[in-house]
PDB file of N, CA and C in Angstrom:
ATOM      1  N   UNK A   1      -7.684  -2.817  -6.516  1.00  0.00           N
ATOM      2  CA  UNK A   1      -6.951  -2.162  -5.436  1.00  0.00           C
ATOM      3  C   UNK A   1      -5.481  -2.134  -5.783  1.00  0.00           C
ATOM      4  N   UNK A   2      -4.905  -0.778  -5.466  1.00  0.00           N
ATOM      5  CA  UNK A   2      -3.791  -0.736  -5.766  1.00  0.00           C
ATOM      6  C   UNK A   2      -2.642  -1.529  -4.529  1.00  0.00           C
ATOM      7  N   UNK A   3      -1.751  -2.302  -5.351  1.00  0.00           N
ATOM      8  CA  UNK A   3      -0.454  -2.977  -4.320  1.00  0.00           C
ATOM      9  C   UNK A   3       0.690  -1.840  -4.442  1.00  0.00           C
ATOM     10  N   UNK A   4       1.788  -2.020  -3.478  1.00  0.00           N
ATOM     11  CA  UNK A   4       3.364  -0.933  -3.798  1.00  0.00           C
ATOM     12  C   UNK A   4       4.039  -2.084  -4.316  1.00  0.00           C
ATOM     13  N   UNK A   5       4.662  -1.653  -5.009  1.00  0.00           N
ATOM     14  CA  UNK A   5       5.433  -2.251  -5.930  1.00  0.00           C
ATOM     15  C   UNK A   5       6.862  -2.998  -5.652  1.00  0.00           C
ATOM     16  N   UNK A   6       7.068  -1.831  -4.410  1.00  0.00           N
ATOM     17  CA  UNK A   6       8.365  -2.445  -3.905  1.00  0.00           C
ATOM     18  C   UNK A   6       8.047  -3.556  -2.509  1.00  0.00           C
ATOM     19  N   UNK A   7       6.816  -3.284  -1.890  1.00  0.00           N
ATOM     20  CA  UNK A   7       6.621  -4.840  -0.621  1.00  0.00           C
ATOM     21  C   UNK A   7       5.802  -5.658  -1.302  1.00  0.00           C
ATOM     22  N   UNK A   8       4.970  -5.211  -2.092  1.00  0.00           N
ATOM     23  CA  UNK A   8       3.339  -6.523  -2.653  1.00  0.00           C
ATOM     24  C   UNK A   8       2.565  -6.058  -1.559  1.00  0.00           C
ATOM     25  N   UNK A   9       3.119  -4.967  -1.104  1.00  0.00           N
ATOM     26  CA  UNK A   9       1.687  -4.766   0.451  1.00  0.00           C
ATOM     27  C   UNK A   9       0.393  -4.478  -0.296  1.00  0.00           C
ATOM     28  N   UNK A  10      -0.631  -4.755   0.326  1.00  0.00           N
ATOM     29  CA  UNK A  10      -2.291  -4.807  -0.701  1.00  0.00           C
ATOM     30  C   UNK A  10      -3.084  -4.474   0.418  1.00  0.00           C
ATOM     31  N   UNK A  11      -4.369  -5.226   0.466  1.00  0.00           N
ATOM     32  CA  UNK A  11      -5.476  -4.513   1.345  1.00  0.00           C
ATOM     33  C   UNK A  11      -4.962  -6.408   2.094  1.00  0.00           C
ATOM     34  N   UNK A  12      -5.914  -6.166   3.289  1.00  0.00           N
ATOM     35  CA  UNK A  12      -5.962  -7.111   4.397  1.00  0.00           C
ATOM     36  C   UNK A  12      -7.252  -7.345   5.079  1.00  0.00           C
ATOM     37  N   UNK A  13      -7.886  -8.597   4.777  1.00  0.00           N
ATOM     38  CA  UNK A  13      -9.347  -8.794   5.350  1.00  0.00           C
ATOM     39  C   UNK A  13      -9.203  -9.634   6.617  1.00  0.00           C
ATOM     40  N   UNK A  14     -10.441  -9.282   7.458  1.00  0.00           N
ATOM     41  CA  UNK A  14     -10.728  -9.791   8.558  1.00  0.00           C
ATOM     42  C   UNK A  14     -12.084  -9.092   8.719  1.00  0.00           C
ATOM     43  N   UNK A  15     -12.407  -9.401   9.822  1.00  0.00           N
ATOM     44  CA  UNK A  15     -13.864  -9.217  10.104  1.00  0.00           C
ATOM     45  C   UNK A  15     -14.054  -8.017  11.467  1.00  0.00           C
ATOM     46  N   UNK A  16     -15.076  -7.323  11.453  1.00  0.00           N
ATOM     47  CA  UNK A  16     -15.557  -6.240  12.356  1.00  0.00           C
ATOM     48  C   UNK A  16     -15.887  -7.699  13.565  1.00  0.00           C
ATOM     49  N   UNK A  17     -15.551  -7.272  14.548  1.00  0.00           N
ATOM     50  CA  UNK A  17     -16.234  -8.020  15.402  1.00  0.00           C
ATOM     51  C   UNK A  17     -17.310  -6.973  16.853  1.00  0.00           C
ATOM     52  N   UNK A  18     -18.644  -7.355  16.631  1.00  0.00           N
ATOM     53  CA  UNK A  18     -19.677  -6.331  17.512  1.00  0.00           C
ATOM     54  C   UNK A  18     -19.344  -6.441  18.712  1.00  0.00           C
ATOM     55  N   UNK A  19     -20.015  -6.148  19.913  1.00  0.00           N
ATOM     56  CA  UNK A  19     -20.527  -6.424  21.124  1.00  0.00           C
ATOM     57  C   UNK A  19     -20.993  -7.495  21.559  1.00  0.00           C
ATOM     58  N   UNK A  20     -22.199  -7.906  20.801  1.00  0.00           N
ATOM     59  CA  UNK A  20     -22.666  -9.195  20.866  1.00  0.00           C
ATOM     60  C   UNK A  20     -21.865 -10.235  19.929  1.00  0.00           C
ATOM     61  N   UNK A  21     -20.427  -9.732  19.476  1.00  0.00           N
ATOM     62  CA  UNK A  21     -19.648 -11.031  18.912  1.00  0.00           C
ATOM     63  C   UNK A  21     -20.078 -11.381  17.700  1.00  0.00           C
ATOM     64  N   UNK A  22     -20.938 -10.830  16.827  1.00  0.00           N
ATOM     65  CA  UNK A  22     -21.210 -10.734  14.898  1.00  0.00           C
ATOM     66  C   UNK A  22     -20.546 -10.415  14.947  1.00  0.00           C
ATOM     67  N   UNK A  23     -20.143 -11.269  13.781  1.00  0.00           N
ATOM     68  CA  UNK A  23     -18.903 -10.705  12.856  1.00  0.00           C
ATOM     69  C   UNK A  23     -19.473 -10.201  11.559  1.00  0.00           C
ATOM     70  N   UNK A  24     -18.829  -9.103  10.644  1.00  0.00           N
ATOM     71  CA  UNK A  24     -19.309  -8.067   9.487  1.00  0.00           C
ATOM     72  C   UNK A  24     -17.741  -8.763   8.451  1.00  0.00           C
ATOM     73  N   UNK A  25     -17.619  -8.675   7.394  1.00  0.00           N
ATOM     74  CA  UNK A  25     -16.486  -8.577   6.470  1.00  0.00           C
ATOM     75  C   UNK A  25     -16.151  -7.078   6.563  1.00  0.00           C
ATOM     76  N   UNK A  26     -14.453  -7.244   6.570  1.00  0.00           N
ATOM     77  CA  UNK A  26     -13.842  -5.705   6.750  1.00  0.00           C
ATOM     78  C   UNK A  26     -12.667  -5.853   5.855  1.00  0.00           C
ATOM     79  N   UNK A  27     -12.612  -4.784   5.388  1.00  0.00           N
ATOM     80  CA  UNK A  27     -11.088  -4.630   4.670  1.00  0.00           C
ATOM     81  C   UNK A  27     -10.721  -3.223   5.031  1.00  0.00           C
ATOM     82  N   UNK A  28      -9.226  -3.660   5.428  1.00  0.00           N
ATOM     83  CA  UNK A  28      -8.056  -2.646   5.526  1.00  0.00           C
ATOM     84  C   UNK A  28      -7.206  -2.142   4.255  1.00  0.00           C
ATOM     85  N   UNK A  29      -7.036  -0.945   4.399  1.00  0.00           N
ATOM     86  CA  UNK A  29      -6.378  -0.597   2.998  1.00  0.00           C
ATOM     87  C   UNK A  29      -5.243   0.312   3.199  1.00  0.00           C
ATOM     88  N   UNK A  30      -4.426  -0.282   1.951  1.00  0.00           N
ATOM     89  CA  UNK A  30      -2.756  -0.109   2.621  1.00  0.00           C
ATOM     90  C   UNK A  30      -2.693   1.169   2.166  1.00  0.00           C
ATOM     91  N   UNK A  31      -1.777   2.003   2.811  1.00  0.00           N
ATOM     92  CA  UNK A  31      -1.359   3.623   2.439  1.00  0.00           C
ATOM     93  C   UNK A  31      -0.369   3.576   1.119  1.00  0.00           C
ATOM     94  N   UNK A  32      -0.926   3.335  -0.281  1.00  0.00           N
ATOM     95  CA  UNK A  32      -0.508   3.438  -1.213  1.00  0.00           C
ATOM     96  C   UNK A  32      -0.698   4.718  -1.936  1.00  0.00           C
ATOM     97  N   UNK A  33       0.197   5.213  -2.424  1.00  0.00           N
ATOM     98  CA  UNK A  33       0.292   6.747  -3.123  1.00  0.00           C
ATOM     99  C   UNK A  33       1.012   6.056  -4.434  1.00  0.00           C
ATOM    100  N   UNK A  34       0.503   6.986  -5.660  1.00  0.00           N
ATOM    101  CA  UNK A  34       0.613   6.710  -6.800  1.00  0.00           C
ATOM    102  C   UNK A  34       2.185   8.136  -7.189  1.00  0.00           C
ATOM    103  N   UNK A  35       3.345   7.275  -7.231  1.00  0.00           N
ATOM    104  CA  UNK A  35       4.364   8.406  -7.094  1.00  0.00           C
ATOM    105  C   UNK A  35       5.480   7.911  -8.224  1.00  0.00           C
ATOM    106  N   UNK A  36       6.181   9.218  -8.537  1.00  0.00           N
ATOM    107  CA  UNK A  36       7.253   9.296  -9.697  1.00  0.00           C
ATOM    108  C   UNK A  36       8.668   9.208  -8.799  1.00  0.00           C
ATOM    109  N   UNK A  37       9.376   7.846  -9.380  1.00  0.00           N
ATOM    110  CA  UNK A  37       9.659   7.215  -9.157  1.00  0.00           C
ATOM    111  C   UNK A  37      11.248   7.261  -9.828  1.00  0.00           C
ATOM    112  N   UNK A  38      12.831   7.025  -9.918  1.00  0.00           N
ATOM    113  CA  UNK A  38      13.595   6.859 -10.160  1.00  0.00           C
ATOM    114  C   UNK A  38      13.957   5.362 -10.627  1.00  0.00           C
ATOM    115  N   UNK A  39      13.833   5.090 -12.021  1.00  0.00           N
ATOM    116  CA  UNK A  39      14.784   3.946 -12.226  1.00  0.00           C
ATOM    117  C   UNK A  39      15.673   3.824 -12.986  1.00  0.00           C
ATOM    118  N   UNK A  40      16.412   3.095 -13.926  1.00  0.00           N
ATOM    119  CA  UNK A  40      17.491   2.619 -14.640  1.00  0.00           C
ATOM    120  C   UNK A  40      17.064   3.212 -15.628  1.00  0.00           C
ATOM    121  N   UNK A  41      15.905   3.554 -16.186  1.00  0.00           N
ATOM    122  CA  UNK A  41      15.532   3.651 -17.893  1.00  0.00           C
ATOM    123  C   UNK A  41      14.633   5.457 -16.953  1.00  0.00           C
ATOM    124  N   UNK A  42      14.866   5.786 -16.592  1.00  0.00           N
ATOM    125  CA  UNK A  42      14.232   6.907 -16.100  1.00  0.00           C
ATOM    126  C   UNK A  42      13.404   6.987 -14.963  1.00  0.00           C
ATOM    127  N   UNK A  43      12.499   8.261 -15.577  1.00  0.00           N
ATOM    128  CA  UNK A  43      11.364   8.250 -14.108  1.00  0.00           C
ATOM    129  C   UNK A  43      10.109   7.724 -14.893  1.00  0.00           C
ATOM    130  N   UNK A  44       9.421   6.788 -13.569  1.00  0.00           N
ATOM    131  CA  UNK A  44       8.547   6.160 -14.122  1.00  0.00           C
ATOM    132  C   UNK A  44       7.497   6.451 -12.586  1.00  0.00           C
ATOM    133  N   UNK A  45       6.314   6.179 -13.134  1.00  0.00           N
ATOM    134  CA  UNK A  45       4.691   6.219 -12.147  1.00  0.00           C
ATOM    135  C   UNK A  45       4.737   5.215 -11.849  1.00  0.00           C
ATOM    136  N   UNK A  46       4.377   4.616 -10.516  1.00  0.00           N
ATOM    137  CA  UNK A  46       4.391   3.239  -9.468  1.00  0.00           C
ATOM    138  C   UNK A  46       3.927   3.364  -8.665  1.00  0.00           C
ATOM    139  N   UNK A  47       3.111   2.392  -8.167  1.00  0.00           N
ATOM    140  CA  UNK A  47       2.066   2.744  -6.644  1.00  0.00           C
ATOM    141  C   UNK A  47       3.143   2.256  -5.699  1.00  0.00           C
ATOM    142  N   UNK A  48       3.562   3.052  -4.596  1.00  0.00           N
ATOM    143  CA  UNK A  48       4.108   2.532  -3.562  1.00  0.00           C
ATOM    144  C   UNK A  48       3.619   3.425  -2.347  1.00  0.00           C
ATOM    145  N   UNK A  49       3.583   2.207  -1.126  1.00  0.00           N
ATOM    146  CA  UNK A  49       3.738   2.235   0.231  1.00  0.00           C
ATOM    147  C   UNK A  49       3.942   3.639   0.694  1.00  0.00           C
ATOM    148  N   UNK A  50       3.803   4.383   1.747  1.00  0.00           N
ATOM    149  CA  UNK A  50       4.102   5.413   2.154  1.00  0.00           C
ATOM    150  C   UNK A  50       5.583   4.982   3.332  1.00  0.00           C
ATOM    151  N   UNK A  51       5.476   3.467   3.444  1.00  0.00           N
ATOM    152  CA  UNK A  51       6.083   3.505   4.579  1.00  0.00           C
ATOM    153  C   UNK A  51       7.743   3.076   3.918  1.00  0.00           C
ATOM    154  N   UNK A  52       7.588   2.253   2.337  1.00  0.00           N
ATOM    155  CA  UNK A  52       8.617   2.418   1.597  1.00  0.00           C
ATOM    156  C   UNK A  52       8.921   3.888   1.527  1.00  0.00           C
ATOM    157  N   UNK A  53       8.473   4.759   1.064  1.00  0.00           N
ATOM    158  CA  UNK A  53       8.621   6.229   1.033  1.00  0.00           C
ATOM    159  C   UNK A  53       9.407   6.579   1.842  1.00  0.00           C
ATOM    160  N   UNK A  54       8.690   6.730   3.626  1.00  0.00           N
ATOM    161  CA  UNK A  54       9.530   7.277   4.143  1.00  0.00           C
ATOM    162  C   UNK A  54      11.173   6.190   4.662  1.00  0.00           C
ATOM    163  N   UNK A  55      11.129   4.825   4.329  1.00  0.00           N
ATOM    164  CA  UNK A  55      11.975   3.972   4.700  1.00  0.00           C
ATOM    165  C   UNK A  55      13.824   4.446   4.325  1.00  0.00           C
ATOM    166  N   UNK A  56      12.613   5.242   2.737  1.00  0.00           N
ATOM    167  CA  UNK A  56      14.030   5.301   1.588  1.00  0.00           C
ATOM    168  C   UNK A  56      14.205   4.619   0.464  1.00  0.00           C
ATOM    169  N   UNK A  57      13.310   3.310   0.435  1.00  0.00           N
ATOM    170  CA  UNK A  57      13.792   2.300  -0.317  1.00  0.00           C
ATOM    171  C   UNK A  57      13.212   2.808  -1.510  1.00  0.00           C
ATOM    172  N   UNK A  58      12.641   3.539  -2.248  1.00  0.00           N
ATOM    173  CA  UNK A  58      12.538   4.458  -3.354  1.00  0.00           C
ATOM    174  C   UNK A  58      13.102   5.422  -3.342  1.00  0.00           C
ATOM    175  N   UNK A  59      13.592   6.064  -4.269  1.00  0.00           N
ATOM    176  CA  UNK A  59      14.056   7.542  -4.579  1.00  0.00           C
ATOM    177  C   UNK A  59      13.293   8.302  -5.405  1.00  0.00           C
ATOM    178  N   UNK A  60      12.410   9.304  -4.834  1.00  0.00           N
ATOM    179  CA  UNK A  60      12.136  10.116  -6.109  1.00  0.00           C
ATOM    180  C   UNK A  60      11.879  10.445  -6.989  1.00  0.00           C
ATOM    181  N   UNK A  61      11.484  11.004  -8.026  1.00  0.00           N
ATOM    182  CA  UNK A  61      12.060  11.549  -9.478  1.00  0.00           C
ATOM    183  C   UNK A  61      11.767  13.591  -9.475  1.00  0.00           C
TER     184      UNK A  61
END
């Protein structure tokens, strides 16, 4: 599973919980987009966050 590069945000487990209170294993999965990216040595490919995206805290390429 892909993490963003700029929080460490990843997937997040917990459990489905039913009606009658079973619990199932669940995973949540973070809104990671695989995007070109601005750094010091150029543009480079990096999985990040959508919510870095729209925050700002990336720029582009």
């Amino acid at each position: 599973m892909a993490k963003c590069a700029i929080c460490e945000k990843g997937a997040h487990f917990g459990n489905n919980v039913s009606h009658s209170h079973r619990k199932t294993p669940k995973m949540w999965k973070s809104n990671v987009k695989s995007v070109r990216v601005k750094t010091e040595g150029g543009a480079k490919r990096m999985y990040v966050c959508t919510s870095c995206l729209k925050s700002g805290r990336v720029e582009r390429a």
